[in-house]
C-alpha atoms as a PDB file:
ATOM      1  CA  UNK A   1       5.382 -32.145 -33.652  1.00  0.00           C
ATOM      2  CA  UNK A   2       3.987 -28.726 -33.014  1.00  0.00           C
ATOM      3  CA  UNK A   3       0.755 -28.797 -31.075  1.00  0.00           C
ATOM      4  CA  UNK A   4      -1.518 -26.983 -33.737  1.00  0.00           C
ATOM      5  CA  UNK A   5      -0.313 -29.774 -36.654  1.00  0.00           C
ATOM      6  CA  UNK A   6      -1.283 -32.388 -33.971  1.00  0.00           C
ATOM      7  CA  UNK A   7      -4.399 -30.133 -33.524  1.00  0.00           C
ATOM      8  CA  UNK A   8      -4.964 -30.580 -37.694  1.00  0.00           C
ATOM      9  CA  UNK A   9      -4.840 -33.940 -38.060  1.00  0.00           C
ATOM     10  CA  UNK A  10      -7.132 -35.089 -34.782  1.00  0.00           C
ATOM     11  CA  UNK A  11      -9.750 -32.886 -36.727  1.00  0.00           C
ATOM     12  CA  UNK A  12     -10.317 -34.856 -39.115  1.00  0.00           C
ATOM     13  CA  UNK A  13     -13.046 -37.536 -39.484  1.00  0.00           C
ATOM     14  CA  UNK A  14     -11.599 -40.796 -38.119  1.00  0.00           C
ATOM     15  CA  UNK A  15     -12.895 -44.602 -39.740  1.00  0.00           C
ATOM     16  CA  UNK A  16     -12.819 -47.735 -37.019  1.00  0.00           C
ATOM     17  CA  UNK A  17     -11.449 -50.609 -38.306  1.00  0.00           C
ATOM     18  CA  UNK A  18     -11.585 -52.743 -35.505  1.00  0.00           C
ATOM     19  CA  UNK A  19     -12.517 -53.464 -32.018  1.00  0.00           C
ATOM     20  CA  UNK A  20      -9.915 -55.138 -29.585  1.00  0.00           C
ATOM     21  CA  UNK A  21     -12.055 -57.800 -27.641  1.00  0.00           C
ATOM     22  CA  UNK A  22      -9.537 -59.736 -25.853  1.00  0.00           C
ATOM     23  CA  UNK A  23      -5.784 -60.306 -25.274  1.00  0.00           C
ATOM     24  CA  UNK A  24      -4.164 -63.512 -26.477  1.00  0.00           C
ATOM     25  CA  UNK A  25      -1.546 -65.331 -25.116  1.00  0.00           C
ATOM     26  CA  UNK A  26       1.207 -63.510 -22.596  1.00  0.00           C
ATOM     27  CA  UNK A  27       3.159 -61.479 -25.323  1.00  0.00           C
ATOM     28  CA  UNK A  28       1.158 -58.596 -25.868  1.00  0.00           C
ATOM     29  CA  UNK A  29      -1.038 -60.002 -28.594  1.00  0.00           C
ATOM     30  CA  UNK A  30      -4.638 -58.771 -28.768  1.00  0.00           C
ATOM     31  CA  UNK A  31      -7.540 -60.339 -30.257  1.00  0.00           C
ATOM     32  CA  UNK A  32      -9.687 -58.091 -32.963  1.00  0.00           C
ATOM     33  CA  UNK A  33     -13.408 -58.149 -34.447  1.00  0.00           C
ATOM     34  CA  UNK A  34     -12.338 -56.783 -37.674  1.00  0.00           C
ATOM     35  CA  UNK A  35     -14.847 -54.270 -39.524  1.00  0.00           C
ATOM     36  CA  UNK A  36     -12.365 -53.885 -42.919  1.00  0.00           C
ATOM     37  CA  UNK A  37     -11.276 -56.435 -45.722  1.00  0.00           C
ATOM     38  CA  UNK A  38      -7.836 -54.732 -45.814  1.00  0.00           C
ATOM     39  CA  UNK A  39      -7.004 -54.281 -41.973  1.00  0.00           C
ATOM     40  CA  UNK A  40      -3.500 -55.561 -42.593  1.00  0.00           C
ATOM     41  CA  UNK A  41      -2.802 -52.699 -45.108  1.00  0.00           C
ATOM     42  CA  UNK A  42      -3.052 -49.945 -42.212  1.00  0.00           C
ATOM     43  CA  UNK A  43       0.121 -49.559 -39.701  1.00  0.00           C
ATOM     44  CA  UNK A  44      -0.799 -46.731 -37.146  1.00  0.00           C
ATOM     45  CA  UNK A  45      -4.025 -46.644 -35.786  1.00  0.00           C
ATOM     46  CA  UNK A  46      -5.439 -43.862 -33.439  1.00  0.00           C
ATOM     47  CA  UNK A  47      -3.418 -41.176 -34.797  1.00  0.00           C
ATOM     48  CA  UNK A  48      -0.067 -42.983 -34.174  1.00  0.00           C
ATOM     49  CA  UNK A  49      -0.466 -44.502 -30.904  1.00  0.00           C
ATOM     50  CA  UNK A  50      -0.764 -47.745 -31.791  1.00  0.00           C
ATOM     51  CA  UNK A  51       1.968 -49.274 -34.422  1.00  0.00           C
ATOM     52  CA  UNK A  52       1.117 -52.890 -36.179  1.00  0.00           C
ATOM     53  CA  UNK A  53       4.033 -55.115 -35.856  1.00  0.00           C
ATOM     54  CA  UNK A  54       1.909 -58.332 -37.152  1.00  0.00           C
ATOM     55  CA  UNK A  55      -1.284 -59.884 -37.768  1.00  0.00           C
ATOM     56  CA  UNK A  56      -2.606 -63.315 -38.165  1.00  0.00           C
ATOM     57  CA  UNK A  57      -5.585 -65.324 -38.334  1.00  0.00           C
ATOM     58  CA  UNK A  58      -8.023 -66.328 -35.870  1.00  0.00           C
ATOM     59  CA  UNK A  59     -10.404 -68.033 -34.277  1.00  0.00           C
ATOM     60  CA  UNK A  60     -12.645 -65.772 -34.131  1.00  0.00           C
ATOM     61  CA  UNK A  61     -10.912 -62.454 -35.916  1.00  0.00           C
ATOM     62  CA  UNK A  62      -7.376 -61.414 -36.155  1.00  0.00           C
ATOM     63  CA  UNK A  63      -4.775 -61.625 -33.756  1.00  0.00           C
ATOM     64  CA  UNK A  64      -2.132 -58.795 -33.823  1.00  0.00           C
ATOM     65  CA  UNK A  65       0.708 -57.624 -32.126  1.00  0.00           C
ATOM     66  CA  UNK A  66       1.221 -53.676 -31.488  1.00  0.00           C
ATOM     67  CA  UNK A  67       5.044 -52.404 -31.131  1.00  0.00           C
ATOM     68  CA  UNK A  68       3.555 -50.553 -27.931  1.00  0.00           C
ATOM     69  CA  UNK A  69       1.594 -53.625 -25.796  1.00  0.00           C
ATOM     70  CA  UNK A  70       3.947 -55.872 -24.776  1.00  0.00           C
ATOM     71  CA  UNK A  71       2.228 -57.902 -22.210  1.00  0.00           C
ATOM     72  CA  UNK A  72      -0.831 -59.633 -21.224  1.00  0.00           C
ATOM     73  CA  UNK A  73      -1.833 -57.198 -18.595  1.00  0.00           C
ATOM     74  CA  UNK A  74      -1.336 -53.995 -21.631  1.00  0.00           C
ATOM     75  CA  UNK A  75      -2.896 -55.836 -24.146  1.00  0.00           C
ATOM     76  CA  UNK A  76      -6.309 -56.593 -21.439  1.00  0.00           C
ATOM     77  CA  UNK A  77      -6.175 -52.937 -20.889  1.00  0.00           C
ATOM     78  CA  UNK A  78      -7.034 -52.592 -24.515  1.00  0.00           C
ATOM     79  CA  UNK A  79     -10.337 -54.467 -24.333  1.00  0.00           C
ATOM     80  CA  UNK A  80     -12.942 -52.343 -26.447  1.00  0.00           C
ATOM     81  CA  UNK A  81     -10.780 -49.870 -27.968  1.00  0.00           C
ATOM     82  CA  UNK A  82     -11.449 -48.943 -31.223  1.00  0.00           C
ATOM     83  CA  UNK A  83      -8.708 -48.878 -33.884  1.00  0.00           C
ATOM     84  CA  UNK A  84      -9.307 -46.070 -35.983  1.00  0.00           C
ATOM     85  CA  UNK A  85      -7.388 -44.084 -39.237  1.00  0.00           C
ATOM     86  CA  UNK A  86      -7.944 -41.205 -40.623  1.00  0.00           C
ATOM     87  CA  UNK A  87     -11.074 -41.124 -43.338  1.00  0.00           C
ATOM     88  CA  UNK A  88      -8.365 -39.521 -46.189  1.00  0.00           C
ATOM     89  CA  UNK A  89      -6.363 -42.932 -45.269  1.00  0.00           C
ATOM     90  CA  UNK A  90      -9.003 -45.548 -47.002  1.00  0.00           C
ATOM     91  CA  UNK A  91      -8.363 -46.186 -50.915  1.00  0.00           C
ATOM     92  CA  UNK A  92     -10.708 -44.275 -53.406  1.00  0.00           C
ATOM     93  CA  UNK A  93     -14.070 -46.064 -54.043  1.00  0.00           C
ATOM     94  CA  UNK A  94     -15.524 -46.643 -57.418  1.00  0.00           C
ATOM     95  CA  UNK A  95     -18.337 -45.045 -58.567  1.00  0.00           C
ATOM     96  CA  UNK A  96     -21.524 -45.852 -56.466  1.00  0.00           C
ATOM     97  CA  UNK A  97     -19.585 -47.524 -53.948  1.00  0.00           C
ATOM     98  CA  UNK A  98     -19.669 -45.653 -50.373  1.00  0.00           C
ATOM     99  CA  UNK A  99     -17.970 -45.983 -46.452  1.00  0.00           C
ATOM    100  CA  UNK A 100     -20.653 -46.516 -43.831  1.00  0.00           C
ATOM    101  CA  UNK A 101     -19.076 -44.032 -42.047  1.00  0.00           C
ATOM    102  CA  UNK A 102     -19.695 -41.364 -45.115  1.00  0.00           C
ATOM    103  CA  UNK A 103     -23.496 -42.288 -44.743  1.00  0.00           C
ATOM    104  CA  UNK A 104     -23.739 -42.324 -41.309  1.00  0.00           C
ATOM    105  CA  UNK A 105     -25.494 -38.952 -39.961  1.00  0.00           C
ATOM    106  CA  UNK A 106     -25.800 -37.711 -42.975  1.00  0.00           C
ATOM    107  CA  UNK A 107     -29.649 -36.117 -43.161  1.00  0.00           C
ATOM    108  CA  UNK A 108     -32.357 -38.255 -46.005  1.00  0.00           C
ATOM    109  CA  UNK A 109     -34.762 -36.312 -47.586  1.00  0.00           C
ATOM    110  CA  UNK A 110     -37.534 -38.328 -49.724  1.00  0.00           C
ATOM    111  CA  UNK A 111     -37.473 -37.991 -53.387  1.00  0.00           C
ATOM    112  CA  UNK A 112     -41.132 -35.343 -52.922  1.00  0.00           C
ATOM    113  CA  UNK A 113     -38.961 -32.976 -50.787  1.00  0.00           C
ATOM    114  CA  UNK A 114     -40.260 -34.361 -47.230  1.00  0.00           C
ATOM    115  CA  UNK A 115     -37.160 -33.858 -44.397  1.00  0.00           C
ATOM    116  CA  UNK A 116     -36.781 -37.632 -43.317  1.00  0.00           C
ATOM    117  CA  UNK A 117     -33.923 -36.935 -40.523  1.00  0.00           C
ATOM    118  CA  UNK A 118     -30.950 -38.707 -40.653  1.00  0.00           C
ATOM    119  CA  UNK A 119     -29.340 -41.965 -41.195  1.00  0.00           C
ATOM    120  CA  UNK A 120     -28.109 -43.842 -37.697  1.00  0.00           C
ATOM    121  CA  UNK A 121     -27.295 -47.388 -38.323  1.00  0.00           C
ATOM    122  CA  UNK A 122     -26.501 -49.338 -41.393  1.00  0.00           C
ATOM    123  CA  UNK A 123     -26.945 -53.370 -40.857  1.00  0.00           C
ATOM    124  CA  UNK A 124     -26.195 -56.419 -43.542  1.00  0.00           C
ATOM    125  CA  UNK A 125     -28.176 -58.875 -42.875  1.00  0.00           C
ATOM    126  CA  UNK A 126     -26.598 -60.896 -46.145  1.00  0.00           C
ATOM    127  CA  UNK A 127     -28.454 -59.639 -48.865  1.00  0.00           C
ATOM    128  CA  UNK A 128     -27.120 -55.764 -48.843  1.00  0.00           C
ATOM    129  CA  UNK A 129     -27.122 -53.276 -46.645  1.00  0.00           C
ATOM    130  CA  UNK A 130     -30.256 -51.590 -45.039  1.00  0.00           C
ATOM    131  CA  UNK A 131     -30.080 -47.958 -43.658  1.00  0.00           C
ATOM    132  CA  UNK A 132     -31.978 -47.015 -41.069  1.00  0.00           C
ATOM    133  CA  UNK A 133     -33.052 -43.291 -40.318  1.00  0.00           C
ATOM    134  CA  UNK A 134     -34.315 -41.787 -37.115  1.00  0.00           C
ATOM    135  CA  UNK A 135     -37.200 -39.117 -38.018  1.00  0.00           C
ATOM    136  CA  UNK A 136     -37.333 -35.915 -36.549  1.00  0.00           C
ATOM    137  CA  UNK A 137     -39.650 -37.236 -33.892  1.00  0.00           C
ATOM    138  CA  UNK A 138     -37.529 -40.204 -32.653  1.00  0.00           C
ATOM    139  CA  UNK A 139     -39.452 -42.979 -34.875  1.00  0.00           C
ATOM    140  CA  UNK A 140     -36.817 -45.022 -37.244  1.00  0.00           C
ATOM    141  CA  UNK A 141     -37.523 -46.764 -40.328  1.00  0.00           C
ATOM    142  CA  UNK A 142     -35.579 -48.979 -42.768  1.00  0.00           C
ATOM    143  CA  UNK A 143     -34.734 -48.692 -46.305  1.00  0.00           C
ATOM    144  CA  UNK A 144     -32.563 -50.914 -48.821  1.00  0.00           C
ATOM    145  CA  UNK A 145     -29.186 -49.312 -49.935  1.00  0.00           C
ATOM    146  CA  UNK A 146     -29.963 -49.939 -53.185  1.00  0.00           C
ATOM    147  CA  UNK A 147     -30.757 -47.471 -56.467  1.00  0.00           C
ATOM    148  CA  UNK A 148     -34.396 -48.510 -56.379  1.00  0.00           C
ATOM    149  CA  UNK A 149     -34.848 -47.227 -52.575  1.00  0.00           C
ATOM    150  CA  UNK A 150     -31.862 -44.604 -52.708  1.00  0.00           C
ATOM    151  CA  UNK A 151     -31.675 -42.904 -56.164  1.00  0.00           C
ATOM    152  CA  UNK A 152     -28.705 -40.763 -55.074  1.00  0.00           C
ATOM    153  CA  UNK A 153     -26.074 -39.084 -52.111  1.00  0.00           C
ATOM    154  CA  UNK A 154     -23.467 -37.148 -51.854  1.00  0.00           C
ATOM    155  CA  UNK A 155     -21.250 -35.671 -48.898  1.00  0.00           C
ATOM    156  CA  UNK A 156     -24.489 -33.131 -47.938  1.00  0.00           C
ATOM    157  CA  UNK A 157     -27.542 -35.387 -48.054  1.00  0.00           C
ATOM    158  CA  UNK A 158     -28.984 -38.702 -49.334  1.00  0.00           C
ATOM    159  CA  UNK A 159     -32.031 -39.078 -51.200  1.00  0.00           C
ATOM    160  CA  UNK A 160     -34.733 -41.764 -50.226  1.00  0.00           C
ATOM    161  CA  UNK A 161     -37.668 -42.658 -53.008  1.00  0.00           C
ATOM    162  CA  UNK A 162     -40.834 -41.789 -51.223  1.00  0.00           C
ATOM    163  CA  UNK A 163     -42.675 -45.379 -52.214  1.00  0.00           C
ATOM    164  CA  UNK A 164     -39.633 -46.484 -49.799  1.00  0.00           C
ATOM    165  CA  UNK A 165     -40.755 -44.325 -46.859  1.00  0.00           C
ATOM    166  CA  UNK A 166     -43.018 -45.851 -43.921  1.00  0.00           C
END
């Protein structure tokens, strides 16, 4: 492949998908804490250096086999990698559905005009997901992902309601 088309595609924004935490057994297999509903639909992760041969149920996450790990001591070396694809590789969303990974960094702005800064973590703690944005100053705050709290975003920005702003 010639470099610059390797060049290309490593530019573009990459998703995780999972996190290897452990090998399994002495084949190769690696343990994952999966981040997708759909992980098994994806085949090369990290831009083709890792190749899904199979994946099964858990404990405690998946358990997969790579065509390139093919022992225990390969598959331990993998502890903490992320498995990432590219961001053009996830299926379309529905209308006001998102990726965390589209909000993430993106700058908030309050619905009065006031620069917020710019979202760094989204959590679930069961009953939706909560952004939370790092001011300009360090301080963070929280805010529902929800149309009350966030009225709209798009690829540039995301718009928090200002009675949602501490």
């Amino acid at each position: 492949m010639p470099q610059q088309e390797t060049a290309d595609r490593r530019a573009e924004p990459s998703v995780t998908l999972a996190v290897v935490i452990g090998a399994h057994g002495v084949n190769g297999q690696v343990r994952l804490k999966v981040f997708a509903e759909d992980f098994g639909s994806y085949k090369s992760f990290n831009h083709g250096a890792l190749t899904l041969k199979s994946a099964q149920a858990g404990n405690n996450g998946l358990i997969v086999r790579f065509a390139e790990v093919v022992d225990r001591n390969a598959a331990e070396a993998l502890r903490g990698t992320e498995l990432t694809v590219p961001r053009s590789a996830l299926p379309p969303l529905a209308e006001g559905e998102y990726y965390h990974a589209d909000l993430l960094n993106l700058p908030a702005v309050s619905t009065d005009g006031t620069v917020l800064g710019q979202v760094v973590l989204i959590e679930n703690f069961g009953a939706g997901d909560v952004l939370e944005i790092e001011r300009p100053d360090g301080k963070r705050f929280m805010v529902p992902m929800n149309a009350d709290a966030v009225p709209e975003w798009n690829a540039d920005r995301l718009v928090v309601n200002a009675d949602f702003v501490e």
